[in-house]
Protein backbone atom coordinates (compact mmCIF):
# COMPACT_ATOMS: atom_id res chain seq x y z
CA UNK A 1 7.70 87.33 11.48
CA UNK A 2 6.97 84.76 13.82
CA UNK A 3 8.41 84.20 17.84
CA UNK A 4 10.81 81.40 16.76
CA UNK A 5 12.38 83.37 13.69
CA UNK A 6 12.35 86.47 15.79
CA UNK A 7 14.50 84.85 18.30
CA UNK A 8 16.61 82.82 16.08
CA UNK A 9 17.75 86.13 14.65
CA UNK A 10 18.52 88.13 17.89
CA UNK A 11 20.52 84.73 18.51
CA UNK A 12 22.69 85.37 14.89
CA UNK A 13 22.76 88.95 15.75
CA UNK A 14 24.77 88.48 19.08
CA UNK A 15 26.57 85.34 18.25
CA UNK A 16 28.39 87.04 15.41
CA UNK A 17 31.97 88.01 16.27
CA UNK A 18 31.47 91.55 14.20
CA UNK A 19 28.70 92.52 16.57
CA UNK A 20 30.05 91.64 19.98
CA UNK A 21 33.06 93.49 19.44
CA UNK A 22 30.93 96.68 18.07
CA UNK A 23 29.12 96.55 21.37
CA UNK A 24 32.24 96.00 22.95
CA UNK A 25 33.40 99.45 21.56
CA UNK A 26 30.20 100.71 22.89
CA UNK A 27 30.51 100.13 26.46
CA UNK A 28 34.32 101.34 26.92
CA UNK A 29 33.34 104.46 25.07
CA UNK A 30 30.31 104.42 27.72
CA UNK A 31 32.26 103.71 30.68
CA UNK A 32 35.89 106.38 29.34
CA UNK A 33 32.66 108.98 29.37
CA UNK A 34 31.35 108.39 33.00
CA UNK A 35 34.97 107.77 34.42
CA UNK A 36 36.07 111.34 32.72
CA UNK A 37 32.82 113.44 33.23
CA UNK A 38 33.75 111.85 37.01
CA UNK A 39 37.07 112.95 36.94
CA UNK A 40 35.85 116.48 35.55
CA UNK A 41 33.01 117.27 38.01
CA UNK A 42 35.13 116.56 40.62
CA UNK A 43 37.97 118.66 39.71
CA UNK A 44 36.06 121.59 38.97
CA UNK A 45 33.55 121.27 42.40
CA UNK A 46 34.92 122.80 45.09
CA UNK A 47 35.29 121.06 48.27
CA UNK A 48 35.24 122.50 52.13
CA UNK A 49 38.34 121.45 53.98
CA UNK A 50 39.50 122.41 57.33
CA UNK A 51 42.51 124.24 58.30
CA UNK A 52 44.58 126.07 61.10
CA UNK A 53 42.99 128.82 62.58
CA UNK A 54 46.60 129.58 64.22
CA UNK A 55 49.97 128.24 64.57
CA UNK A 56 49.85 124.40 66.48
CA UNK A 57 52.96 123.43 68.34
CA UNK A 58 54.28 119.90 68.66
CA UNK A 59 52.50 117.43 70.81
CA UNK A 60 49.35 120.19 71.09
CA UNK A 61 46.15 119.02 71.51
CA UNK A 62 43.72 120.32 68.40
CA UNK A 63 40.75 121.79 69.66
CA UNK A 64 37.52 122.67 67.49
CA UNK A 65 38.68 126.54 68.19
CA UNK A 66 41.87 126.00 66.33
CA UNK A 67 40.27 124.17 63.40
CA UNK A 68 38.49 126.27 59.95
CA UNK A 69 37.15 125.06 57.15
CA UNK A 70 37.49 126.85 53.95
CA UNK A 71 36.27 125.88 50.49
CA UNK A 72 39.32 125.04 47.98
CA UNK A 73 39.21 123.33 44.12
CA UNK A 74 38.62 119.95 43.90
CA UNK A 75 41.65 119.67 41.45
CA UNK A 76 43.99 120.58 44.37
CA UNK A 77 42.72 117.82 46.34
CA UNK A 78 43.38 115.32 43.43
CA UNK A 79 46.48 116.36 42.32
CA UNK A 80 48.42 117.81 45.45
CA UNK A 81 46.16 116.54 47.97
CA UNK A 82 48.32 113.27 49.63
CA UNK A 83 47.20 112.58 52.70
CA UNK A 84 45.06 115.78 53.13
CA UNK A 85 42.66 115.35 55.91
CA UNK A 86 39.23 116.56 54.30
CA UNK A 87 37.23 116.55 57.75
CA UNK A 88 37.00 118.04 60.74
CA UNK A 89 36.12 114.83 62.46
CA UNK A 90 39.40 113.88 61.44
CA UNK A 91 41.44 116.62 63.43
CA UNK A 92 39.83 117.61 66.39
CA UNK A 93 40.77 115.68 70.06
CA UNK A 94 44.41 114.54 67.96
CA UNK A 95 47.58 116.28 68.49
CA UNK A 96 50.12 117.06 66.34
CA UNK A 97 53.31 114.75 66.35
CA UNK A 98 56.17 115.29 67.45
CA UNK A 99 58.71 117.42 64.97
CA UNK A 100 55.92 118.85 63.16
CA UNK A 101 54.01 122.28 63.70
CA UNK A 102 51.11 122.94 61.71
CA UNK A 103 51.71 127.10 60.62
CA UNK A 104 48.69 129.59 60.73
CA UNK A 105 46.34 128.77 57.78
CA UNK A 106 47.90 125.94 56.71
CA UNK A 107 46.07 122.48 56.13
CA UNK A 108 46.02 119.56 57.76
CA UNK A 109 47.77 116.56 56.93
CA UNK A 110 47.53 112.91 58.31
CA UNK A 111 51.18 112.01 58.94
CA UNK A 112 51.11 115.50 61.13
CA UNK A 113 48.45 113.73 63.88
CA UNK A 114 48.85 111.24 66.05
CA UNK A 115 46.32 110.10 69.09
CA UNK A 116 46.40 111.07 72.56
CA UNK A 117 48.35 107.62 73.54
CA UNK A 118 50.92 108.13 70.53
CA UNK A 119 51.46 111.78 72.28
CA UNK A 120 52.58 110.56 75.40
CA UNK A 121 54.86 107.56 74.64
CA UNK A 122 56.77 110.14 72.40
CA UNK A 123 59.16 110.73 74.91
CA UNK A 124 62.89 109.48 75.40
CA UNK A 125 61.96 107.68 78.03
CA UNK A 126 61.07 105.05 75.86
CA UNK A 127 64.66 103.41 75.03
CA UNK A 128 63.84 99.35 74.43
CA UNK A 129 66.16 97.13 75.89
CA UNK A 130 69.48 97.05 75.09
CA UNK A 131 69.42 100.57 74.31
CA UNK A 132 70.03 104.19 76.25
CA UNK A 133 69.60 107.86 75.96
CA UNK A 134 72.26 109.83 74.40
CA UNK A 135 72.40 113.88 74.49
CA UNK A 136 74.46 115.85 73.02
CA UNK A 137 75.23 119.61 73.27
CA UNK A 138 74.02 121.88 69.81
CA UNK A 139 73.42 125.22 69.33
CA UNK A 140 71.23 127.52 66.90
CA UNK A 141 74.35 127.23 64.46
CA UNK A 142 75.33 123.14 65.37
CA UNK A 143 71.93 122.09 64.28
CA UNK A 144 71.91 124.20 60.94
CA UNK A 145 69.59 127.32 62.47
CA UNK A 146 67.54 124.87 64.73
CA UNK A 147 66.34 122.49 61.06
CA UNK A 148 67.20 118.82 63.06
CA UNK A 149 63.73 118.15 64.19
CA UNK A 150 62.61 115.16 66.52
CA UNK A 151 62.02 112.26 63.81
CA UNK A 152 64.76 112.94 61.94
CA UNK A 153 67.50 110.43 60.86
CA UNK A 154 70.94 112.06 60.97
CA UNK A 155 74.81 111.16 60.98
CA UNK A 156 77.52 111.68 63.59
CA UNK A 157 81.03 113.39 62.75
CA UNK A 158 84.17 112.57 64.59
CA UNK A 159 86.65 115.44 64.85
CA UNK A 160 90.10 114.88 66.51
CA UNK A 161 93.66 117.71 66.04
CA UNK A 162 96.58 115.77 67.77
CA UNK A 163 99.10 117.99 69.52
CA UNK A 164 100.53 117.97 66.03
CA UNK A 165 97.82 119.65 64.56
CA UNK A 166 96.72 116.88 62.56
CA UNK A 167 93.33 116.45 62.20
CA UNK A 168 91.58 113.32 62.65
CA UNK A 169 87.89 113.54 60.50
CA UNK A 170 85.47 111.25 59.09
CA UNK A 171 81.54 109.90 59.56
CA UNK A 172 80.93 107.95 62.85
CA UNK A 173 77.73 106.84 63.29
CA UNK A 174 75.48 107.01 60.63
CA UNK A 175 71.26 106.94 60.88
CA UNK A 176 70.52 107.98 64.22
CA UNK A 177 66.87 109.21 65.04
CA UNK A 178 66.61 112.47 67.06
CA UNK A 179 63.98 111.86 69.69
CA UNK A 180 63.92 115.39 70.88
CA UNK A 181 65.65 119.05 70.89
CA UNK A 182 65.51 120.86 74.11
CA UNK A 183 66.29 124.36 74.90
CA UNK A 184 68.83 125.53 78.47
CA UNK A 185 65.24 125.27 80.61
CA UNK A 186 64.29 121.76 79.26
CA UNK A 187 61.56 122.82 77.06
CA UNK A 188 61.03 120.90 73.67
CA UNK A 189 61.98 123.69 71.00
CA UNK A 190 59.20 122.89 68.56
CA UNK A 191 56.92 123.24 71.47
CA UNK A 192 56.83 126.73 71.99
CA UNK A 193 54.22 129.26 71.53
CA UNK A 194 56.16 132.46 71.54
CA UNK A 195 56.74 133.15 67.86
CA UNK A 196 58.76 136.04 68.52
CA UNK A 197 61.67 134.52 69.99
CA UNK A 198 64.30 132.31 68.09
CA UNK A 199 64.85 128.64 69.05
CA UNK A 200 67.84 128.15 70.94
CA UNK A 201 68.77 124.57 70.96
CA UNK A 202 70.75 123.45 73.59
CA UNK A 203 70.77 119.75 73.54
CA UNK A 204 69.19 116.69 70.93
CA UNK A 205 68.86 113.65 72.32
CA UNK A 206 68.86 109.87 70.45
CA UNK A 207 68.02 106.45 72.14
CA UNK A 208 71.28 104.47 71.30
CA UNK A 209 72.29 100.44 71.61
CA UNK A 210 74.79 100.45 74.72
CA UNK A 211 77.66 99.96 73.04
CA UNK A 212 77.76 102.78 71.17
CA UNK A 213 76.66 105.27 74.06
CA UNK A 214 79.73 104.00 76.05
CA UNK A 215 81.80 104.66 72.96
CA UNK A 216 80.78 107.80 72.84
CA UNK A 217 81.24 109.14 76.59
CA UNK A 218 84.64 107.67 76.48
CA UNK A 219 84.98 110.16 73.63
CA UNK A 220 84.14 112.76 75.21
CA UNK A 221 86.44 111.81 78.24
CA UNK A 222 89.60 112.13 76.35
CA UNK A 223 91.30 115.32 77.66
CA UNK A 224 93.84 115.88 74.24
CA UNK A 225 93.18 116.20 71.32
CA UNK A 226 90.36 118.45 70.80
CA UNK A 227 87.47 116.09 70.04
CA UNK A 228 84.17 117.04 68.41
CA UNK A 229 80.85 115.24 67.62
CA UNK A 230 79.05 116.88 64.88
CA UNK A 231 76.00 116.29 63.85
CA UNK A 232 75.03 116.17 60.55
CA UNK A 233 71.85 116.65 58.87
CA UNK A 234 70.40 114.66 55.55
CA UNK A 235 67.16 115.24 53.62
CA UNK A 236 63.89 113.87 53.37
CA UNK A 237 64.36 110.62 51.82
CA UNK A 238 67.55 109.55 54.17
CA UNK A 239 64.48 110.20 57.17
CA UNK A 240 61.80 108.19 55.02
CA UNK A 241 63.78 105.49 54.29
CA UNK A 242 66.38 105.38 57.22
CA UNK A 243 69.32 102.81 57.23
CA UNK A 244 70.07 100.51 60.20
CA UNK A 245 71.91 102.69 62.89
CA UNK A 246 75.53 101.82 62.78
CA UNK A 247 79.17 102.56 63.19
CA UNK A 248 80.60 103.09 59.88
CA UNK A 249 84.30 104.04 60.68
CA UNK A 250 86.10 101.59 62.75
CA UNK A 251 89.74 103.74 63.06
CA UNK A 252 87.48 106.61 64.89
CA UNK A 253 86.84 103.13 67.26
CA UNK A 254 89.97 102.25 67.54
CA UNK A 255 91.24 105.99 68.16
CA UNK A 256 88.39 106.35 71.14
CA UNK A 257 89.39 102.94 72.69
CA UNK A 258 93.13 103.50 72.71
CA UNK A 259 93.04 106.48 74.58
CA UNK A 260 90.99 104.10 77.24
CA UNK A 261 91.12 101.23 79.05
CA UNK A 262 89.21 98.74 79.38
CA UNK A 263 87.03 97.85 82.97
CA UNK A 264 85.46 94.40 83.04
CA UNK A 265 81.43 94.39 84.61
C-alpha cells in the first residue's frame, strides 16, 4: 500500500461520522476515569491541617504556640471542609474576629480570622455619620445565657403596662447588629480567658441612625408605665442575610413621642 492510499484512508477513517463519535466515547470515558481516580485518591489521602492547641478568645492574636497540625481524611476536607484553613501560614500573626472563639482542638476556619487592622477598627467607636452608640442593660438571662454575640443581627421588643394594667407589646426595631457585650468592669465577654467563670453580661451595645437612639432614650425617660426593651435573638440566616435596620411598629412611636415633647435644635 502506497503513501497516497495510506493517507487517503486515515482521511475516510476520521472523516466518518461513526468513528468520531466512537472516539468521542473514548475520551469522556478517559477523562470520567482521571476526574474519579482524582476524586478517589484524594478522599482517601490524608491531609495535615492545623488546629487549636487551646481555647482563642475574641480579638486574640494567634501565635505559632497556639497553632497544631494534625493529619485528618481527605474526604472531610471535601465534603465538610468550607472554608477550612489547610495551612499554618494561613493562621499565625491573624486574630480571631470579633464574636467568635476558636475552642481547644478545634480547627480553623477563615470567616473566624481577620488581620491585625480589621482587629482594631472592631470597636464601637466606629459609628459612620449619621449614626451613634446605643447600650443597653442585659443580663446572663436577657441575652438567652450570654448566646447574643458581637456580629449578630437581632430585634428590639417594646414592653409598656399602663396604670391599668394593660400591656402595651410588640417588635420595635428590627435588624440591629450587636457591636459588642461587655461585662460590670468593661471587659468584652467573649474575651476572657478564665474558663471557669460564667459570662455575666451587663451591657450590648449597637451603632444606631440618630433618630432612633433619641427615640429610644426618650423611652427610657418615661417614668409610668413600666417600659422594657427586650432584646431578641434570631438564628443564623437572619445574621447572614440581615435586613435593613428599621422601625417596624409605628404605635410603639407614637406611644414614646406622646409621653414627650418636642425641643427644636
Amino acid at each position: 500500500m502506497d503513501t497516497e492510499k495510506l493517507k487517503v484512508n486515515i482521511k475516510r477513517f476520521f472523516s466518518n461520522p461513526n468513528t468520531v463519535t466512537f472516539l468521542l466515547v473514548i475520551a469522556l470515558i478517559v477523562a470520567v476515569y482521571f476526574v474519579y481516580s482524582y476524586m478517589v485518591n484524594r478522599a482517601v489521602q490524608p491531609a495535615t491541617v492545623p488546629y487549636a492547641l487551646q481555647k482563642i478568645t475574641s480579638k486574640k492574636e494567634i501565635t505559632a504556640d497556639l497553632v497544631g497540625t494534625v493529619k485528618i481524611s481527605g474526604s472531610f476536607i471535601t465534603t465538610t471542609g468550607r472554608g477550612l484553613v489547610q495551612n499554618t501560614g494561613g493562621i499565625v500573626g491573624k486574630y480571631v474576629a470579633e464574636g467568635y472563639q476558636i475552642p481547644e482542638k478545634s480547627f480553623f476556619y477563615t470567616e473566624q480570622l481577620i488581620d491585625e487592622k480589621t482587629a482594631e477598627k472592631t470597636t464601637v467607636s466606629d459609628a459612620p455619620d449619621g449614626y451613634t452608640v446605643f447600650d443597653l442593660d442585659v443580663d446572663f438571662h436577657s441575652t438567652y445565657g450570654c448566646s447574643i454575640m458581637p456580629g449578630n443581627y437581632i430585634d428590639l421588643y417594646f414592653k409598656a403596662i399602663d396604670d391599668n394594667g394593660y400591656v402595651m407589646f410588640g417588635k420595635f426595631i428590627e435588624s440591629l447588629k450587636v457591636t459588642k457585650v461587655i461585662d460590670k468592669d468593661g471587659y468584652d465577654v467573649f474575651s476572657l480567658d478564665d474558663e471557669t467563670k460564667t459570662p455575666q453580661p451587663k451591657k450590648i451595645y449597637f451603632i444606631v441612625p440618630l433618630a432612633y437612639n433619641e427615640l429610644l432614650r426618650k423611652a427610657f425617660l418615661i417614668t409610668s408605665g413600666n417600659i422594657e426593651i427586650i432584646p431578641v435573638p434570631r438564628n443564623a440566616g437572619y445574621s447572614e442575610n440581615p435586613k435593613e435596620t428599621q422601625i417596624v411598629n409605628d404605635e410603639i412611636t407614637d406611644f414614646i413621642l406622646s409621653k414627650s415633647v418636642y425641643i427644636a435644635n
